[in-house]
N, C-alpha and C. Protein backbone atom coordinates (compact mmCIF):
# COMPACT_ATOMS: atom_id res chain seq x y z
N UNK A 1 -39.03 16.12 36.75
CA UNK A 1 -40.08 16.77 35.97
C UNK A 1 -40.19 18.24 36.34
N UNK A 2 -40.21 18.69 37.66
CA UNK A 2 -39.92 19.99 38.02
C UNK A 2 -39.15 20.75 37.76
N UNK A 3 -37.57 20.37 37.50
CA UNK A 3 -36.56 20.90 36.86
C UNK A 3 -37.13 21.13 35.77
N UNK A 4 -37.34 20.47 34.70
CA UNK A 4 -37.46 20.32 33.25
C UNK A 4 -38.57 21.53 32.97
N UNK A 5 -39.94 21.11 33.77
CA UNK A 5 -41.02 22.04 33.04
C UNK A 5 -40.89 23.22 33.62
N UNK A 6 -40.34 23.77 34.79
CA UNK A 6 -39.90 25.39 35.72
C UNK A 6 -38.49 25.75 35.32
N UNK A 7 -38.03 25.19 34.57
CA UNK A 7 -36.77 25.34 34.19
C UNK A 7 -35.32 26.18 35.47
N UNK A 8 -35.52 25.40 36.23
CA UNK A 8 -35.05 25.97 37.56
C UNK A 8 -33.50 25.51 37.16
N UNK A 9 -32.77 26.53 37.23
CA UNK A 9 -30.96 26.45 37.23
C UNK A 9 -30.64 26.12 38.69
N UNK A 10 -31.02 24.80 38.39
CA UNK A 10 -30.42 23.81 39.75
C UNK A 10 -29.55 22.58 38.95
N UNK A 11 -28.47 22.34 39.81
CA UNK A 11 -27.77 21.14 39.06
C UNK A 11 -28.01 19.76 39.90
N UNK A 12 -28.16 19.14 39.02
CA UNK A 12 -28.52 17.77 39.68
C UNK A 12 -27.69 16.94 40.34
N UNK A 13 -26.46 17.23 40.10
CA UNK A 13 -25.65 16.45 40.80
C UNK A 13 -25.41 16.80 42.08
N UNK A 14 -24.99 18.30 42.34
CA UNK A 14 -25.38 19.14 43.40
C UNK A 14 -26.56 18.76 44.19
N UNK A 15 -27.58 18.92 43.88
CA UNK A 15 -28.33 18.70 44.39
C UNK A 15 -28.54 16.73 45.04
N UNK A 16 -27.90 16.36 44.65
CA UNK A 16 -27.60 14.72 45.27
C UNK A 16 -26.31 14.76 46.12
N UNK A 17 -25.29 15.68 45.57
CA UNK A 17 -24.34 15.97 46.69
C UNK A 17 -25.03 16.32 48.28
N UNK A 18 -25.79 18.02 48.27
CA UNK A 18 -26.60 18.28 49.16
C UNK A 18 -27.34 16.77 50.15
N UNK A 19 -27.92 16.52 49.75
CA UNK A 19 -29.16 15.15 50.16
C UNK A 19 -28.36 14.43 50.71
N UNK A 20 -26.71 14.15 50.46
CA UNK A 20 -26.43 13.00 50.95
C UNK A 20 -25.52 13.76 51.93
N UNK A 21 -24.49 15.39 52.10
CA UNK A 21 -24.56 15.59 52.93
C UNK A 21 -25.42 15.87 54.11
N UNK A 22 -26.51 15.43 53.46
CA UNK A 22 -27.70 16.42 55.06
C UNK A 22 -27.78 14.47 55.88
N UNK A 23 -27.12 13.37 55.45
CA UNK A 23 -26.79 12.41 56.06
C UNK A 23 -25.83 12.83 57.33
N UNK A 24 -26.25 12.13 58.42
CA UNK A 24 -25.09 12.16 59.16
C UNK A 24 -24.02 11.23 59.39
N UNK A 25 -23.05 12.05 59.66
CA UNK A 25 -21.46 11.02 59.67
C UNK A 25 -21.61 9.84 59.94
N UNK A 26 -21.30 8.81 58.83
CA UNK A 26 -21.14 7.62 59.34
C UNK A 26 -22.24 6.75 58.66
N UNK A 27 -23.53 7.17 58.76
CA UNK A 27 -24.81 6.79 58.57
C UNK A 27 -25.18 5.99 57.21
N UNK A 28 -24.29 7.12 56.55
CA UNK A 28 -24.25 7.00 54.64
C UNK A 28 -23.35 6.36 54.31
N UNK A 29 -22.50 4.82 54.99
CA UNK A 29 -21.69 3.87 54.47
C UNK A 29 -21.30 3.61 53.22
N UNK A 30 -22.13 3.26 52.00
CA UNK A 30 -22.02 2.89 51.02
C UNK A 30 -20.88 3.62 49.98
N UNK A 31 -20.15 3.46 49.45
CA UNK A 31 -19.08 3.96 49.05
C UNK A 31 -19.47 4.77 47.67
N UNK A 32 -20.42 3.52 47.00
CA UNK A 32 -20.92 4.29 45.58
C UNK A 32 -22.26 4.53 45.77
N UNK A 33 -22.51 4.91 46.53
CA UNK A 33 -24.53 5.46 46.93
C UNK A 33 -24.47 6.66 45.76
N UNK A 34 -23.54 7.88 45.78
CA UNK A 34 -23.54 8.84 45.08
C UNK A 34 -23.90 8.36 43.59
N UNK A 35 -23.02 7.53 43.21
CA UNK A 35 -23.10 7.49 41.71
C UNK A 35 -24.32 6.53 41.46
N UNK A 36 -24.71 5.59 42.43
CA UNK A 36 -25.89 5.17 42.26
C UNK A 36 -26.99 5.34 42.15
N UNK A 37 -27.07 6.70 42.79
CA UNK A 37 -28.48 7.17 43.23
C UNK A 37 -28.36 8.30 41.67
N UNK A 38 -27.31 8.61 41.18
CA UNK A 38 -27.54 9.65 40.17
C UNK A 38 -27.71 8.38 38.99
N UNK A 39 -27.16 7.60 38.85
CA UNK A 39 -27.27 6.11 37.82
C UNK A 39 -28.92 6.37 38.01
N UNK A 40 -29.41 5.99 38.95
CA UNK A 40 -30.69 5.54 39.40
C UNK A 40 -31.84 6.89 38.95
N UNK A 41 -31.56 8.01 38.95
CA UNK A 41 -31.90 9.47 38.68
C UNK A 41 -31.86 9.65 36.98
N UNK A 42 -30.51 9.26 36.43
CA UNK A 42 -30.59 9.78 34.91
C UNK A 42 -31.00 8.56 34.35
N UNK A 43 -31.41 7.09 34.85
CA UNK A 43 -32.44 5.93 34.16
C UNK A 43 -33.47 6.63 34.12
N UNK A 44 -34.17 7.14 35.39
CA UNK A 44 -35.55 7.33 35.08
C UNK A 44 -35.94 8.47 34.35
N UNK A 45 -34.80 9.50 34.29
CA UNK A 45 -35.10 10.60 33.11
C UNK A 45 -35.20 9.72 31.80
N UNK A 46 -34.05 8.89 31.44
CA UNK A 46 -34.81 8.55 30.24
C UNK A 46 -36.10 7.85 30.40
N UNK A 47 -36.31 7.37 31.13
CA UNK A 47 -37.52 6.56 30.53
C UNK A 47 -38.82 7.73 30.78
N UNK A 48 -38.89 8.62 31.45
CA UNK A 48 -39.77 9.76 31.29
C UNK A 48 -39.77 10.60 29.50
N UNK A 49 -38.77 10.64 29.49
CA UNK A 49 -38.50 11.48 28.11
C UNK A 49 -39.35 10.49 26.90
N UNK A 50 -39.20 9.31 27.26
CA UNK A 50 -39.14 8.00 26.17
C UNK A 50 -40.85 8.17 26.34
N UNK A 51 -41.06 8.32 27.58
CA UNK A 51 -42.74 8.15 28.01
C UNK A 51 -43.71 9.48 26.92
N UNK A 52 -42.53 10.60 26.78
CA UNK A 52 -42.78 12.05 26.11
C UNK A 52 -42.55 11.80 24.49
N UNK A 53 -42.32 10.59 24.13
CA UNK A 53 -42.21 10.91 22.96
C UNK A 53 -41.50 10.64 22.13
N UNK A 54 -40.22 11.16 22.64
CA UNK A 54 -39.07 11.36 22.13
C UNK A 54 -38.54 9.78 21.95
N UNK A 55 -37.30 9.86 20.70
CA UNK A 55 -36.74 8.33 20.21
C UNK A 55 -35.65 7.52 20.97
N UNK A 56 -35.48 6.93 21.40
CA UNK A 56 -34.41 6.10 21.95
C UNK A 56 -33.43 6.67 21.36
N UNK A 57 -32.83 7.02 20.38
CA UNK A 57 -32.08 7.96 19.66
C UNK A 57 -31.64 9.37 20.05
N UNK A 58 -32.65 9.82 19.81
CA UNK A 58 -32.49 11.45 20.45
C UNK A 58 -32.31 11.43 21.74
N UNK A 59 -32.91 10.16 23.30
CA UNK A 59 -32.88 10.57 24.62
C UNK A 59 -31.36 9.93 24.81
N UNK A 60 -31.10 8.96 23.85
CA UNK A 60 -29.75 8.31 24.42
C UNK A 60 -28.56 10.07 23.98
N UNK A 61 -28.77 10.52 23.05
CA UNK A 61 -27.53 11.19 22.81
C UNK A 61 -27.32 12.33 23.93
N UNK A 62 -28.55 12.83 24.19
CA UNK A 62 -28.44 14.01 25.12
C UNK A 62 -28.55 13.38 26.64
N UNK A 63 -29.26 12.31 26.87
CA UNK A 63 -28.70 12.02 28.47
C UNK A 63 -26.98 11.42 28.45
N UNK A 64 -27.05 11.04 27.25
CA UNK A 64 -25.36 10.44 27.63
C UNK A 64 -23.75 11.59 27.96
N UNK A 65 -24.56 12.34 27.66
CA UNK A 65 -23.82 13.61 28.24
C UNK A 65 -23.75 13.89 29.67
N UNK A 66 -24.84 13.47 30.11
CA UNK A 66 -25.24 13.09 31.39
C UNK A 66 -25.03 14.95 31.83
N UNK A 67 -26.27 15.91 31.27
CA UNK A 67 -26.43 17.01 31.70
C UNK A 67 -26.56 17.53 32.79
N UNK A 68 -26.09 18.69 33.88
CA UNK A 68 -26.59 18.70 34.92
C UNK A 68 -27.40 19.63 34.96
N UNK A 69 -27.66 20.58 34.34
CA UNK A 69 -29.13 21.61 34.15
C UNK A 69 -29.92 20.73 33.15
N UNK A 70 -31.21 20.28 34.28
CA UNK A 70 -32.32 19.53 33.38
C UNK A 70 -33.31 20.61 32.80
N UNK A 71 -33.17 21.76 32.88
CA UNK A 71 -33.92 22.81 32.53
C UNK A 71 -34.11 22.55 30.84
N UNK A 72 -32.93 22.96 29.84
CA UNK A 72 -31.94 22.94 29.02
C UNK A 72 -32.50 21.59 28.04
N UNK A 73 -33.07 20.69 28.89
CA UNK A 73 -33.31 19.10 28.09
C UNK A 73 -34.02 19.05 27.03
N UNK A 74 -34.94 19.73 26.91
CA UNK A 74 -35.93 19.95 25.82
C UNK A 74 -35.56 21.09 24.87
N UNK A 75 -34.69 21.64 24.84
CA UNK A 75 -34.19 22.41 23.49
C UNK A 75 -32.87 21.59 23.37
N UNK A 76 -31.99 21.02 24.18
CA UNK A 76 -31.72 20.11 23.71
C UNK A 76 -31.62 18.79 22.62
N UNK A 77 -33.40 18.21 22.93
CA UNK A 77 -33.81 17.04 22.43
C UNK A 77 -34.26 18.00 20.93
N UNK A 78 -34.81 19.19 21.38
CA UNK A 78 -35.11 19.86 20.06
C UNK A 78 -34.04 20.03 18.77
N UNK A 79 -33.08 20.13 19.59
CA UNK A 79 -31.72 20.63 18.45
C UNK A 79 -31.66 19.15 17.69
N UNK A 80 -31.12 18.22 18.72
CA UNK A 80 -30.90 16.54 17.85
C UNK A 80 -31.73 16.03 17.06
N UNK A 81 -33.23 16.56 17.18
CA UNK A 81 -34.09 16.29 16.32
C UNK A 81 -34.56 17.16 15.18
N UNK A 82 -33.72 18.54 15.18
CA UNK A 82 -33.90 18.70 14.06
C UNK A 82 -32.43 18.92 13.08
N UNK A 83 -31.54 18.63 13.86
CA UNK A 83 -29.88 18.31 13.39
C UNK A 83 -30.33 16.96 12.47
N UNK A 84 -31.27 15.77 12.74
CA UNK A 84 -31.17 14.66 12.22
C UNK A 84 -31.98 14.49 11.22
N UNK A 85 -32.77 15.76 10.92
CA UNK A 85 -33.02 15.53 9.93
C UNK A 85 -32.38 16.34 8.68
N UNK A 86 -30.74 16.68 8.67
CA UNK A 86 -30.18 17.29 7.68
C UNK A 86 -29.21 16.35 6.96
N UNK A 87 -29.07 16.43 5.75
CA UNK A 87 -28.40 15.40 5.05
C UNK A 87 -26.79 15.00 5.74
N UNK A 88 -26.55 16.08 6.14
CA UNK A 88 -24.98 15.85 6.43
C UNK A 88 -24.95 14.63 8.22
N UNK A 89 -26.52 14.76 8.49
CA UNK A 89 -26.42 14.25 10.40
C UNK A 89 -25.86 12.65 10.14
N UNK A 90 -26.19 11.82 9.40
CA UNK A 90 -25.69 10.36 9.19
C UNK A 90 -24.69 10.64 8.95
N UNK A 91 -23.96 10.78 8.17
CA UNK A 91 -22.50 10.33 8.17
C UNK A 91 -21.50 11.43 9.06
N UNK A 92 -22.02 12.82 9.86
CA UNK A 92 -21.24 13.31 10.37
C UNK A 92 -21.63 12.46 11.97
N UNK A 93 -22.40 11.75 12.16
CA UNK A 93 -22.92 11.07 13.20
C UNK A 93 -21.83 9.62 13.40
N UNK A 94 -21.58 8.92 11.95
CA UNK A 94 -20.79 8.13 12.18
C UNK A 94 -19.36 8.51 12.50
N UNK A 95 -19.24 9.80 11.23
CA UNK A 95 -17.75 10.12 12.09
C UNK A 95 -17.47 10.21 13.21
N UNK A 96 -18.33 11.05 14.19
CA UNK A 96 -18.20 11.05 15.11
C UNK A 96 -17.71 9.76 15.88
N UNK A 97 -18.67 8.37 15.67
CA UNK A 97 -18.71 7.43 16.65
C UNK A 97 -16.97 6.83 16.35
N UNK A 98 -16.53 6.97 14.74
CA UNK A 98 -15.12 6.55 14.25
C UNK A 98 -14.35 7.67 15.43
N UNK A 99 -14.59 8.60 15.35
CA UNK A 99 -13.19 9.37 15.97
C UNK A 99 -13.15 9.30 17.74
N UNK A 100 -14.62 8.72 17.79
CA UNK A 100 -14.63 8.07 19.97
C UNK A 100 -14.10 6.84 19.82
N UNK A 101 -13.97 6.28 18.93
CA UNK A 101 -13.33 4.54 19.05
C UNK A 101 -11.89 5.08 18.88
N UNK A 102 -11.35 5.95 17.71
CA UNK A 102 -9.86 6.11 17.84
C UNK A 102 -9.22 6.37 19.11
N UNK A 103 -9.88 7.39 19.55
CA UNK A 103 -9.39 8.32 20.34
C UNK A 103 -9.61 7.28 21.69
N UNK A 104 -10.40 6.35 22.26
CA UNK A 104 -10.32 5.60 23.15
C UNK A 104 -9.10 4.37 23.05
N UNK A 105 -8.70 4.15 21.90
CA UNK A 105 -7.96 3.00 21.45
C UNK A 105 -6.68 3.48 21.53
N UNK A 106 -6.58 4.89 21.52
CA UNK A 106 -5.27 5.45 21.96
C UNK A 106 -4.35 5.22 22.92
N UNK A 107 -3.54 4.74 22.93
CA UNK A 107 -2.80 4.37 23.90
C UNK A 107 -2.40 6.02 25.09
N UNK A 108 -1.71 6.87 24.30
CA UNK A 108 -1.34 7.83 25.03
C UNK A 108 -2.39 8.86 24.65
N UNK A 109 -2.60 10.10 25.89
CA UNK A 109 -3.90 11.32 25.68
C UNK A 109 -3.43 12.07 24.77
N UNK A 110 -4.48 12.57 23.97
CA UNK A 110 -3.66 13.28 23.19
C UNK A 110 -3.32 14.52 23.42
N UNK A 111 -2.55 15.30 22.70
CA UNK A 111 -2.34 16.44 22.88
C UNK A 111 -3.79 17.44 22.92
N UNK A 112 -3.48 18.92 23.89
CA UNK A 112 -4.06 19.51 23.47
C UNK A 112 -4.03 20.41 23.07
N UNK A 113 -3.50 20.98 22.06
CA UNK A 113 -3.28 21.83 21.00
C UNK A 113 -2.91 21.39 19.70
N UNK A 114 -3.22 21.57 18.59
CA UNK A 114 -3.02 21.24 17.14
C UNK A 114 -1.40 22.01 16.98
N UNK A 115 -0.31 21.53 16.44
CA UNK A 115 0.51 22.20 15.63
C UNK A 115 0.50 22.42 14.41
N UNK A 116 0.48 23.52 13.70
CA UNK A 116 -0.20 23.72 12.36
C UNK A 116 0.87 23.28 11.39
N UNK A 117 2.09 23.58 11.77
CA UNK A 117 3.44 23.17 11.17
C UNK A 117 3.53 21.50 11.02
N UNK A 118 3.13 21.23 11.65
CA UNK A 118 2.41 19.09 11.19
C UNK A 118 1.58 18.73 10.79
N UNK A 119 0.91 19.70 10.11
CA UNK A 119 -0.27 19.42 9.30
C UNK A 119 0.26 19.43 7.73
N UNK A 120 1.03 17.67 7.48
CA UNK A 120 1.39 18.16 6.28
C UNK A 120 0.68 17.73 5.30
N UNK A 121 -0.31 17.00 5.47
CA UNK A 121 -1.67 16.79 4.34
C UNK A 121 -2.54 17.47 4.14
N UNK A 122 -2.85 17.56 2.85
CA UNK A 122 -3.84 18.64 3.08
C UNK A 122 -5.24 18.88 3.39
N UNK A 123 -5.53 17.34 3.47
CA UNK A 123 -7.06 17.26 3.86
C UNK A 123 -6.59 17.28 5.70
N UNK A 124 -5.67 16.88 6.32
CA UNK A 124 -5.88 17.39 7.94
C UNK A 124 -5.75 18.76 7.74
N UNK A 125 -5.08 19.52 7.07
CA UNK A 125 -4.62 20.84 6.85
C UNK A 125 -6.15 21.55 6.66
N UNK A 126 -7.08 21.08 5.26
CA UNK A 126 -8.07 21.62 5.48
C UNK A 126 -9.58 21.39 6.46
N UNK A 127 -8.76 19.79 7.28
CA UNK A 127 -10.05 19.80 8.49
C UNK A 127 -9.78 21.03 9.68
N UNK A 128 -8.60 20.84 9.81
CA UNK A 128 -7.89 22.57 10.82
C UNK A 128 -8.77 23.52 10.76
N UNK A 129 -8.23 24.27 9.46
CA UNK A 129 -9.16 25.51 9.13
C UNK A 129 -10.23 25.40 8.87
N UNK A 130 -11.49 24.54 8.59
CA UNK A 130 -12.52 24.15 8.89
C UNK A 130 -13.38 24.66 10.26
N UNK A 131 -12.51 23.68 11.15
CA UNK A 131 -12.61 23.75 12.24
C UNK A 131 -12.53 25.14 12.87
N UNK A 132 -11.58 26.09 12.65
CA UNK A 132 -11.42 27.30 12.72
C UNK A 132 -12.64 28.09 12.73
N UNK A 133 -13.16 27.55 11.30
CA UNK A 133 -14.72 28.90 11.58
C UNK A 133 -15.47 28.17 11.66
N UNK A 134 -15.67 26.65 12.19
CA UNK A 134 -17.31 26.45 12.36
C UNK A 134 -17.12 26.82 13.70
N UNK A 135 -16.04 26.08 14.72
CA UNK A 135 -15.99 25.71 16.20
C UNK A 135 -16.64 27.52 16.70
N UNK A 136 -16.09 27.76 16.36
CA UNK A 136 -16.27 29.89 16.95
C UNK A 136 -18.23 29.84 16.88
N UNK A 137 -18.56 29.65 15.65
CA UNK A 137 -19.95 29.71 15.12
C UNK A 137 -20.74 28.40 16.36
N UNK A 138 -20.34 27.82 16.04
CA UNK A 138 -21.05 26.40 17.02
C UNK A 138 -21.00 26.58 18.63
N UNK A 139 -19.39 27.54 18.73
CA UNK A 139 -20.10 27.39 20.18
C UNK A 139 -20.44 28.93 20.29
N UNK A 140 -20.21 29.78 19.79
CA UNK A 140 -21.28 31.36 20.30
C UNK A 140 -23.10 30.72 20.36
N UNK A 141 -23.02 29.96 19.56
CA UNK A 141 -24.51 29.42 19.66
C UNK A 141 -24.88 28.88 20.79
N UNK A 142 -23.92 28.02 21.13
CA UNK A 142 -24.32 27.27 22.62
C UNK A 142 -24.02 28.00 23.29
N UNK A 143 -23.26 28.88 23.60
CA UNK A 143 -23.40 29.75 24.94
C UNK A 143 -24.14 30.24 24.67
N UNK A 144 -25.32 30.74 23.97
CA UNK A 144 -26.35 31.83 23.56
C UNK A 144 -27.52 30.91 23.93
N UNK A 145 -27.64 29.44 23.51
CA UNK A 145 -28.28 28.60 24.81
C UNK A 145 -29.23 28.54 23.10
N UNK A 146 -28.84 28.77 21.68
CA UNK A 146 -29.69 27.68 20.91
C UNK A 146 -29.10 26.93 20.04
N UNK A 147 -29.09 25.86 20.75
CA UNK A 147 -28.06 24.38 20.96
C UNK A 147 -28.89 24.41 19.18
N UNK A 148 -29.83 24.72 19.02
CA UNK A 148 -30.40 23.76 17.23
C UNK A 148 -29.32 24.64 15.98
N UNK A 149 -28.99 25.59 16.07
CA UNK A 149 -28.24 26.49 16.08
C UNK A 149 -26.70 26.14 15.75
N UNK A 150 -26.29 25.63 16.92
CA UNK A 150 -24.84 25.13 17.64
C UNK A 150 -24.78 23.73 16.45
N UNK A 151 -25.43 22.94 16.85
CA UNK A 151 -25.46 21.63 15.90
C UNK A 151 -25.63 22.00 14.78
N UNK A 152 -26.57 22.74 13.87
CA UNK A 152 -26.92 22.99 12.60
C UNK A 152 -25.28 23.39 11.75
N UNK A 153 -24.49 23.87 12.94
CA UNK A 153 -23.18 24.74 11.88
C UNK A 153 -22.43 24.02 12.25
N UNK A 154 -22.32 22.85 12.53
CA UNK A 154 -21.51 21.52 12.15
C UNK A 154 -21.59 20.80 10.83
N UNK A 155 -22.62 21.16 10.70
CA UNK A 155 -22.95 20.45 9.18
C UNK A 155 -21.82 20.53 8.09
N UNK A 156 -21.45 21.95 7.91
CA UNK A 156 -20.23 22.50 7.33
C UNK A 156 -19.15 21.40 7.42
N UNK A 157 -19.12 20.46 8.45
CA UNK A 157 -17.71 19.89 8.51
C UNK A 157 -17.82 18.64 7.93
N UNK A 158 -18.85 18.35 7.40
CA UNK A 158 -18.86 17.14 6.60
C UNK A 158 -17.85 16.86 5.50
N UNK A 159 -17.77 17.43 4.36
CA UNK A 159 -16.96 17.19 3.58
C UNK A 159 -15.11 16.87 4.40
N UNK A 160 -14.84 18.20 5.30
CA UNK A 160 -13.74 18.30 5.43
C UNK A 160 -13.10 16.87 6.12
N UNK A 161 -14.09 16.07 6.79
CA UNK A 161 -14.10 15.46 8.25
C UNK A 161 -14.18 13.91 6.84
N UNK A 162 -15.10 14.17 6.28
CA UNK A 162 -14.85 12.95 5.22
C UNK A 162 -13.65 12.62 4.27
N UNK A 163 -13.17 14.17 3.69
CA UNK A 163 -11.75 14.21 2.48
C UNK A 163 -11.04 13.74 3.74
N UNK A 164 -10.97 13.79 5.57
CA UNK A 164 -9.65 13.82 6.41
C UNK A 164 -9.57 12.08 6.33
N UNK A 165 -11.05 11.27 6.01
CA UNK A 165 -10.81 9.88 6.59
C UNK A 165 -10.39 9.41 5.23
N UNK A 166 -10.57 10.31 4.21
CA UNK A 166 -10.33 9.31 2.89
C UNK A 166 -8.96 9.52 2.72
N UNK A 167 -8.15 10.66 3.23
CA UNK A 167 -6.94 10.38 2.67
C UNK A 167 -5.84 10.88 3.82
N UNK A 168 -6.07 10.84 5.07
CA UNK A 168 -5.12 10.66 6.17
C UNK A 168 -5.24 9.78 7.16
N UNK A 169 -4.17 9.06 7.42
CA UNK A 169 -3.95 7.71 8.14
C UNK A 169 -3.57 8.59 9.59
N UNK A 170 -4.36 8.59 10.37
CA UNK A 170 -4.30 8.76 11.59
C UNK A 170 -3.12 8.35 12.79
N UNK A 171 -3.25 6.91 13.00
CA UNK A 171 -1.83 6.40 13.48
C UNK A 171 -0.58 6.15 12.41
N UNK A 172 -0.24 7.24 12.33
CA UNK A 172 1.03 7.26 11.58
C UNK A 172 2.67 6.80 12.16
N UNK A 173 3.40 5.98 11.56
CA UNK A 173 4.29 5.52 12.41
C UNK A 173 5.05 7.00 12.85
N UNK A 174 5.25 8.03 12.17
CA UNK A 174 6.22 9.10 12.89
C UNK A 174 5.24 9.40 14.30
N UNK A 175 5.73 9.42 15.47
CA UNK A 175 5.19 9.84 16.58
C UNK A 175 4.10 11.15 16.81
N UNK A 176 5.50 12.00 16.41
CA UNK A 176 4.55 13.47 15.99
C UNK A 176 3.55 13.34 15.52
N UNK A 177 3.55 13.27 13.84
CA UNK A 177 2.74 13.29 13.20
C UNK A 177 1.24 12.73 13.77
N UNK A 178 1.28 11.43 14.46
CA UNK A 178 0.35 10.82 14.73
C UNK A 178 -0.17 11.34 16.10
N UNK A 179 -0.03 12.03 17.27
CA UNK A 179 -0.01 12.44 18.27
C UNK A 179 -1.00 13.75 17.18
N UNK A 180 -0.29 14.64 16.43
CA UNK A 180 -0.85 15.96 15.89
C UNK A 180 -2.31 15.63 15.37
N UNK A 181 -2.52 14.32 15.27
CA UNK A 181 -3.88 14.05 14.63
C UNK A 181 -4.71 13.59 15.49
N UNK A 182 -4.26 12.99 16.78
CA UNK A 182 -5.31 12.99 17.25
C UNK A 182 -5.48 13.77 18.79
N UNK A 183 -4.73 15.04 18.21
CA UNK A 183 -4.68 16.14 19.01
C UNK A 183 -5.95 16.62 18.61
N UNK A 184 -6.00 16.89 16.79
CA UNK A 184 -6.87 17.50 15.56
C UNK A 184 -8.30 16.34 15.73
N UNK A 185 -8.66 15.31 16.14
CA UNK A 185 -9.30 14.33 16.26
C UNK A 185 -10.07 14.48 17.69
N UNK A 186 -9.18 14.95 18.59
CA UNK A 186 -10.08 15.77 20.05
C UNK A 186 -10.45 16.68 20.11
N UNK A 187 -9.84 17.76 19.53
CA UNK A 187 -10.65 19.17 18.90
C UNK A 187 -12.30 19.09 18.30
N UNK A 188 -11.81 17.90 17.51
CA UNK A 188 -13.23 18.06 16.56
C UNK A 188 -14.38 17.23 17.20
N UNK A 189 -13.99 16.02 18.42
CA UNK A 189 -14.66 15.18 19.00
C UNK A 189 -15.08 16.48 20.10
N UNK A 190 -14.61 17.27 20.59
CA UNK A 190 -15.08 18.20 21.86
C UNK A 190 -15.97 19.30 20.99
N UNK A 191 -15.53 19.64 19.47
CA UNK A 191 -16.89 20.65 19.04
C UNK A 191 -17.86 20.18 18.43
N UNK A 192 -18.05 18.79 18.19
CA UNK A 192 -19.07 18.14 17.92
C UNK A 192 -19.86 17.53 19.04
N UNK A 193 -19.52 17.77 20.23
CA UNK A 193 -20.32 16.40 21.37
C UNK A 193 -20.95 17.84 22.41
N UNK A 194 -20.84 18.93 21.91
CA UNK A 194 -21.61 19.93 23.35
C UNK A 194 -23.23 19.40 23.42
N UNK A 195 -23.39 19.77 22.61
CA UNK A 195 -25.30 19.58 22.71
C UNK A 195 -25.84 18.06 23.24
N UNK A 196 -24.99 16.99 22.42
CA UNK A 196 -25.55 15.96 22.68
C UNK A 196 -24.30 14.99 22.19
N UNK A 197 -23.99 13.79 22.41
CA UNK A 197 -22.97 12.95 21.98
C UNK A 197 -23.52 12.39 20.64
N UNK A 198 -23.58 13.09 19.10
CA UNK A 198 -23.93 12.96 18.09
C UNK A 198 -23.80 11.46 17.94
N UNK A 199 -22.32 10.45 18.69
CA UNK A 199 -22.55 9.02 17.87
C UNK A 199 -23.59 8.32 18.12
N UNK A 200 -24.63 8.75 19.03
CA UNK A 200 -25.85 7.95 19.01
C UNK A 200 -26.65 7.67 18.29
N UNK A 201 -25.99 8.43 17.79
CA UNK A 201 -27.47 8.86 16.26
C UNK A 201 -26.95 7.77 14.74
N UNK A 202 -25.48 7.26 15.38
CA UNK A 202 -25.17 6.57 13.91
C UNK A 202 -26.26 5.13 13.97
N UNK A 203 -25.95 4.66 12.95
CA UNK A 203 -27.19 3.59 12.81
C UNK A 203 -26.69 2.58 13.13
């Protein structure tokens, strides 16, 4: 709560690192105490947030990011809540959750860089350049720290992100080809998930 309402640029994980070095050698056995005690730390943020108001919806997307400046949380929760109420947030919300199931089901990581020269459809061709001028716009916003902002100029990618599922087959048997998409499929999963992990929000 101190973080949040003094907005103190302290990181939380750090700060549980600290605490458990000021243990002495030996003392602090437990192998997963660290991740437990932060497990145990970002439960009770949500259920504080949940206590504030806010929807099971909006606290799941932005703690699941699992933030470490709690300062940040409440323009945060601000952005997802007013990202959800724009026509494009449902179905660019489900895309989202479609392109974390691909991309986990993947056998190999994907690349990271797009080759533009394998973009021979034209709806991946026009999710690319899409991507081109929102990603620049979306994140000058988030580094500028107004995340409602950052999310709002995603919206733009609706159509492109919808023409890509209606008419390109993702696992394509040519190797390339299919590797190039969900090179183009991590691109768009990393400029859609800064603020908050949007698939929470699908229904």
């Amino acid at each position: 709560r101190i973080l949040i309402e003094k907005n103190l640029p302290l990181a939380v994980p750090a700060l549980v690192d600290a605490g458990i070095g000021a243990f002495a050698e030996g003392l602090l056995t437990h192998t997963t105490a660290r991740d437990d005690l932060l497990n145990f730390i970002y439960d009770r943020l949500v259920g504080q947030l949940r206590e504030q108001g806010y929807s099971a919806q909006e606290v799941d997307a932005v703690v699941a990011l699992r933030p470490a400046q709690w300062g940040d949380i409440p323009k945060r929760l601000a952005a997802v809540r007013a990202f959800a109420t724009l026509p494009e947030a449902a179905p660019l919300a489900a895309a989202n959750k479609r392109v974390g199931n691909i991309l986990k089901k993947s056998d190999a990581a994907p690349a990271t860089a797009v080759d533009a020269a394998l973009l021979v459809e034209p709806a991946e061709a026009a999710l690319h350049a899409a991507l081109g001028q929102v990603a620049p716009v979306a994140d000058a916003a988030f580094a500028a720290g107004d995340y409602t902002a950052s999310l709002q100029a995603l919206a733009a990618l609706k159509a492109p992100v919808d023409a890509f599922f209606d008419g390109v087959m993702v696992n394509a048997d040519d190797a390339a080809l299919r590797a190039n998409r969900l090179a183009l499929l991590g691109t768009l999963h990393a400029s859609m998930n800064r603020v908050a992990d949007l698939a929470r929000l699908a229904a």
